[in-house]
C-alpha atoms as a PDB file:
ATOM      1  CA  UNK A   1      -3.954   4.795  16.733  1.00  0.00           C
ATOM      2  CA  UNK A   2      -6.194   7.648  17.475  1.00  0.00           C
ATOM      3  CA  UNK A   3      -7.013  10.007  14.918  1.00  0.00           C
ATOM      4  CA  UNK A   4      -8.786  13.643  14.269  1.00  0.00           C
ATOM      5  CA  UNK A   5     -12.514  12.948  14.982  1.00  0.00           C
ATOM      6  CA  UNK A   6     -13.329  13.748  11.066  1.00  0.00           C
ATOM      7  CA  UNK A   7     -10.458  12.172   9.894  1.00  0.00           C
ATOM      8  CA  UNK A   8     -12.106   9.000  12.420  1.00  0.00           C
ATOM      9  CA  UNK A   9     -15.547   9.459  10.791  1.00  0.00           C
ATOM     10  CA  UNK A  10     -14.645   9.097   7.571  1.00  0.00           C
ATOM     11  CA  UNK A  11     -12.709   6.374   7.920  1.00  0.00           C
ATOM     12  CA  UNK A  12     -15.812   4.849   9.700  1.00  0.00           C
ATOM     13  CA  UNK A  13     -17.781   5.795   6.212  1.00  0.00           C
ATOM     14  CA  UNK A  14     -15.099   3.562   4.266  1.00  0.00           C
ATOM     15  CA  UNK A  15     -16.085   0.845   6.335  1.00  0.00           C
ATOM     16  CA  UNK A  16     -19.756   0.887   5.580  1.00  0.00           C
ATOM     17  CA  UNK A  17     -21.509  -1.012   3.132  1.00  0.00           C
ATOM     18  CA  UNK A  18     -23.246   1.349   1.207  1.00  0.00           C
ATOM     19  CA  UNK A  19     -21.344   2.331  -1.869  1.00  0.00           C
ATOM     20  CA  UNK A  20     -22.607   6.006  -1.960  1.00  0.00           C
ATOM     21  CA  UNK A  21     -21.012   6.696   1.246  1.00  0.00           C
ATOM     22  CA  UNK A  22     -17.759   4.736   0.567  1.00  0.00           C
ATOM     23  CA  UNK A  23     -17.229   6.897  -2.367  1.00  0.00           C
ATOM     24  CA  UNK A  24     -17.761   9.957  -0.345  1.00  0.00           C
ATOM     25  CA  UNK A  25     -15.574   9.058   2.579  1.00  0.00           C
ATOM     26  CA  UNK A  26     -12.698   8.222   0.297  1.00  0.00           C
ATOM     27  CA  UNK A  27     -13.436  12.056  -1.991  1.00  0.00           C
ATOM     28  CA  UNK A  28     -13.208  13.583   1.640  1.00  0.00           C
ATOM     29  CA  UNK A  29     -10.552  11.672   3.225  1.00  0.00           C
ATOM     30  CA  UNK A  30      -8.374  12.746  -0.368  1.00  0.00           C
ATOM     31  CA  UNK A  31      -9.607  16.296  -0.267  1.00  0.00           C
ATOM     32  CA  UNK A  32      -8.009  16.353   3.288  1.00  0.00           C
ATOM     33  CA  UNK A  33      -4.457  15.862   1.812  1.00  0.00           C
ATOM     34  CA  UNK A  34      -1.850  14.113   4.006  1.00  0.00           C
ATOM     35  CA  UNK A  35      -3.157  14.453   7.456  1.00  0.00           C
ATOM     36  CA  UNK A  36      -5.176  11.286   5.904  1.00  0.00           C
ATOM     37  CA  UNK A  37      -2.603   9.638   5.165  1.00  0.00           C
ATOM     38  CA  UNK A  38      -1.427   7.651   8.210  1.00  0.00           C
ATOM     39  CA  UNK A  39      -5.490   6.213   8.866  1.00  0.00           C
ATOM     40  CA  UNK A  40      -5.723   5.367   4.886  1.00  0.00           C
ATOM     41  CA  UNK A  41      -2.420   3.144   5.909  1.00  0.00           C
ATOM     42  CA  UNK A  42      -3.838   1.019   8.847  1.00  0.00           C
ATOM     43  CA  UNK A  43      -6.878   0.698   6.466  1.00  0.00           C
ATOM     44  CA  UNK A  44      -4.149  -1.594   4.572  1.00  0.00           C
ATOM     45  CA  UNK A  45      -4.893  -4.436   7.353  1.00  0.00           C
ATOM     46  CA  UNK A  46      -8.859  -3.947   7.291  1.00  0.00           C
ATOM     47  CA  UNK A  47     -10.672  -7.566   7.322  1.00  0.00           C
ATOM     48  CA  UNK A  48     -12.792  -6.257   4.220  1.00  0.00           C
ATOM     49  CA  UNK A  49     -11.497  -6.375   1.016  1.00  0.00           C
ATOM     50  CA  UNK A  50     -13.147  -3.486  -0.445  1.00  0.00           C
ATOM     51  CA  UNK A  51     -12.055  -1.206   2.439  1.00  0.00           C
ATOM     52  CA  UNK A  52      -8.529  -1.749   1.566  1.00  0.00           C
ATOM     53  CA  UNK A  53      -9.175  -1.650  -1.796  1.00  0.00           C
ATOM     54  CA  UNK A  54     -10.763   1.797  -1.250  1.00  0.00           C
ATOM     55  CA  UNK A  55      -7.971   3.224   1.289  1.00  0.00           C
ATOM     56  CA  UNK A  56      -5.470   1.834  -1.525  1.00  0.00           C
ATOM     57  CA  UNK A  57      -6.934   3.900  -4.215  1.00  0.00           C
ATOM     58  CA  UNK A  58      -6.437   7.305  -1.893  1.00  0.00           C
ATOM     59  CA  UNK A  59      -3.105   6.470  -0.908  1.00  0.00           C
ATOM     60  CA  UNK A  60      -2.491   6.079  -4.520  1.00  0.00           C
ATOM     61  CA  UNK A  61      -4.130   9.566  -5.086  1.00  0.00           C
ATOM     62  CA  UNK A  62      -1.520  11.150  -2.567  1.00  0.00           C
ATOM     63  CA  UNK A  63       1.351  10.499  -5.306  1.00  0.00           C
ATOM     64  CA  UNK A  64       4.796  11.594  -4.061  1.00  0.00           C
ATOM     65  CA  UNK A  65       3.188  13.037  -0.620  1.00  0.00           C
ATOM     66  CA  UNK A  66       2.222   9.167   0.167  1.00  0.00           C
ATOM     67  CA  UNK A  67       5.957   7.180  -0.278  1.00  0.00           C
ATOM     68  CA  UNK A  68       7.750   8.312   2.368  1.00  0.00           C
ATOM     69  CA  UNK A  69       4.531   6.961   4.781  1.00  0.00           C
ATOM     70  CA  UNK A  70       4.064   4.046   2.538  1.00  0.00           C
ATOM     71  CA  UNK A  71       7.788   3.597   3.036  1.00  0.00           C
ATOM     72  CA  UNK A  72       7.510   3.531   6.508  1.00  0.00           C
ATOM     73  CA  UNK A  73       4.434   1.201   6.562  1.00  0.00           C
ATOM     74  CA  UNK A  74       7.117  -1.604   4.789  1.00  0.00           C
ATOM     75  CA  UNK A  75       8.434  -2.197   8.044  1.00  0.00           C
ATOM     76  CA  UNK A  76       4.732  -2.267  10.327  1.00  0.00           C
ATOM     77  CA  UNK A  77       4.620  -5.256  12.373  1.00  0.00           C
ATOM     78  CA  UNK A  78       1.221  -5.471  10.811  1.00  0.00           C
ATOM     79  CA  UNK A  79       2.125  -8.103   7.652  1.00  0.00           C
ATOM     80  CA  UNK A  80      -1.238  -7.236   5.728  1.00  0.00           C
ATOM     81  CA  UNK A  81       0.013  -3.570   6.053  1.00  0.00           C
ATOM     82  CA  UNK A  82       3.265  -4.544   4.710  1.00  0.00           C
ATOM     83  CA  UNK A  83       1.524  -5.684   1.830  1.00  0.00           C
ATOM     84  CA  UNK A  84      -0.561  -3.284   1.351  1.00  0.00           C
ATOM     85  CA  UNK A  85       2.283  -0.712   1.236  1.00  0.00           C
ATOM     86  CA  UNK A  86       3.856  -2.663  -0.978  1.00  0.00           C
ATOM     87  CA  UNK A  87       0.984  -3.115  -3.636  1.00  0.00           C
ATOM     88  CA  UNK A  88       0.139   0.727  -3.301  1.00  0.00           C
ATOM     89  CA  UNK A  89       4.217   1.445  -3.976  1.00  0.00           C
ATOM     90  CA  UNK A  90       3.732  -1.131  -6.910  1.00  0.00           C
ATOM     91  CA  UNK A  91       0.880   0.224  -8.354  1.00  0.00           C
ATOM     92  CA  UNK A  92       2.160   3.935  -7.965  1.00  0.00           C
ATOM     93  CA  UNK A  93       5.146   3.715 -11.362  1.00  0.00           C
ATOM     94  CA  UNK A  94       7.989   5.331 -12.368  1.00  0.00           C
ATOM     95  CA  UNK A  95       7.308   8.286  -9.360  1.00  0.00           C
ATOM     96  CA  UNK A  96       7.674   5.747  -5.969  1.00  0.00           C
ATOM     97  CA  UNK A  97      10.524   3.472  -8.460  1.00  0.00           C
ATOM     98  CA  UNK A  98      13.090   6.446  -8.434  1.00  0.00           C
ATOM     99  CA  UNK A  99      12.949   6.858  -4.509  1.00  0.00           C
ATOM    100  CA  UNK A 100      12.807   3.339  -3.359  1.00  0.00           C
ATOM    101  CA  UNK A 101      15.673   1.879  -1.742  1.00  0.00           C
ATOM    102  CA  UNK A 102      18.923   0.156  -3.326  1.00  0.00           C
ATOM    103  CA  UNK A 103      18.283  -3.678  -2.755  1.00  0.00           C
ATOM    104  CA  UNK A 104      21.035  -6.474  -2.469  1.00  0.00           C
ATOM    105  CA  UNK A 105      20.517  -8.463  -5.977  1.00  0.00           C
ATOM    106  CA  UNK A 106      19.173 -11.973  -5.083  1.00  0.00           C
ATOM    107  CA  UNK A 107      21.845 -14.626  -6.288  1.00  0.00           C
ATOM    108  CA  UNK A 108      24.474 -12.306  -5.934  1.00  0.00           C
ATOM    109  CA  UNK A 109      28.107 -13.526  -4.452  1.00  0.00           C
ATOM    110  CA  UNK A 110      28.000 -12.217  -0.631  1.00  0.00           C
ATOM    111  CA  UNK A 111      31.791 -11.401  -0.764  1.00  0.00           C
ATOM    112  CA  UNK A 112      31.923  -9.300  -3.968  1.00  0.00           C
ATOM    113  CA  UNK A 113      31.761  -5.954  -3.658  1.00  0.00           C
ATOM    114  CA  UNK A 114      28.862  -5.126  -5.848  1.00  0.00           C
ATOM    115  CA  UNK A 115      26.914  -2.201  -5.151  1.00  0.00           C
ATOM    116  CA  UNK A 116      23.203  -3.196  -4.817  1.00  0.00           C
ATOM    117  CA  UNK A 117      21.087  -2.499  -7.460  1.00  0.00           C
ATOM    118  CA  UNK A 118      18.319  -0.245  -7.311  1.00  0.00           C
ATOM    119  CA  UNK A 119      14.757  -2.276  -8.491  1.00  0.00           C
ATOM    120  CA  UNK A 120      14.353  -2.137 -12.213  1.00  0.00           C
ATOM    121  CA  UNK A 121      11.378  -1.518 -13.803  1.00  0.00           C
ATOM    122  CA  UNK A 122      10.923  -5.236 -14.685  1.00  0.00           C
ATOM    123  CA  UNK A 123      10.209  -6.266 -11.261  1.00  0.00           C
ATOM    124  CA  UNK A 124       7.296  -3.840 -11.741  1.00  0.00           C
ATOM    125  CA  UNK A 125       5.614  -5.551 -14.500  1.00  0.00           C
ATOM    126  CA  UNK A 126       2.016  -5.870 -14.897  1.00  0.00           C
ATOM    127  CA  UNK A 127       2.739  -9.784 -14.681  1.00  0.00           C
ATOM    128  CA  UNK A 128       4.664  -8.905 -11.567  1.00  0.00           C
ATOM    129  CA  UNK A 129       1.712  -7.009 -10.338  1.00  0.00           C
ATOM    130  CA  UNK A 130      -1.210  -9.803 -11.670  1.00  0.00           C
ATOM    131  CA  UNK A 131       1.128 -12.331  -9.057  1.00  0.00           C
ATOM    132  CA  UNK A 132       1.123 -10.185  -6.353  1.00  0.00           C
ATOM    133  CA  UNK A 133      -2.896  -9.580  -6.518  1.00  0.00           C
ATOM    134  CA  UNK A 134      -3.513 -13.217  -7.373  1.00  0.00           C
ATOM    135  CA  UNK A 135      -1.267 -14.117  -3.891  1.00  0.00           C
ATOM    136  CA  UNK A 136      -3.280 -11.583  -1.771  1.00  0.00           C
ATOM    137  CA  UNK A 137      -6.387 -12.709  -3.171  1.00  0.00           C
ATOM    138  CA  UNK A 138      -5.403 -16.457  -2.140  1.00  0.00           C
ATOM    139  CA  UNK A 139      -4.247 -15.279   0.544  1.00  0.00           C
ATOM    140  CA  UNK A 140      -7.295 -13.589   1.733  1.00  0.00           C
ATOM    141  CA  UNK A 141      -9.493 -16.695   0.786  1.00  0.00           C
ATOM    142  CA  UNK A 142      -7.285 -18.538   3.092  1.00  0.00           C
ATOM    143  CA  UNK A 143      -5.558 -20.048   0.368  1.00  0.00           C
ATOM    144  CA  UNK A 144      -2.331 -18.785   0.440  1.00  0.00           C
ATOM    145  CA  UNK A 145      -0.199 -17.055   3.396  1.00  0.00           C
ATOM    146  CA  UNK A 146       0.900 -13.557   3.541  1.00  0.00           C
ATOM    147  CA  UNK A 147       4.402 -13.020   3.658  1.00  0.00           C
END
């Protein structure tokens, strides 16, 4: 994906290893609102965990302006975006719960007519969360597989 030469640099600054400029890339890349957005997403699949850590955090930043992108990003082909959509979503509350998709309810009778459930805020534990950072973390030391 090609993106506005700025918007290109600083993404190239997340990448580095020097903290300082890290830190500013991500402050500019934020200050540059939404037009960020869709690099800070393929940032998700970076090999280095700090990058996505880092593009995380601003996607986080974006609040409500950053779902419906983050949304989108659920169904990449790219599974470690995927997941990275999904842990920003999780780590986002209450604000990305209310416009998340009704889910069927796992264990429920195909034939009844239930209407699916919207996720409750259970599923969004900190537990829930702890599991989900402890499988990407295995997962990223080749432990574990991304699903």
């Amino acid at each position: 994906m090609e993106f506005d030469p700025q918007i290109a640099a600083l993404i190239t600054g997340l990448r580095d290893d020097r903290p300082g400029l890290r830190q500013f890339s991500l402050r500019r890349l934020v200050g540059m609102g939404p037009q960020a957005i869709p690099g800070l997403i393929e940032l998700l699949a970076d090999p280095d965990e700090g990058t996505q850590e880092y593009a995380a955090i601003a996607l986080a930043t974006f609040g409500s302006a950053a779902i419906p992108p983050l949304l989108d990003a659920m169904k990449h082909d790219n599974r470690r975006i995927r997941w990275g959509a999904a842990w920003v979503l999780a780590s986002m509350g209450p604000e990305a719960r209310n416009v998340i998709p009704e889910v069927p309810i796992p264990g429920a009778q195909p034939q009844s007519k239930q209407k699916p459930a919207k996720i409750g805020s259970g599923v969004w534990s900190d537990s829930w969360l702890t599991k989900v950072r402890q499988q990407l973390n295995a997962a990223r030391a080749g432990n574990g597989a991304l699903v």
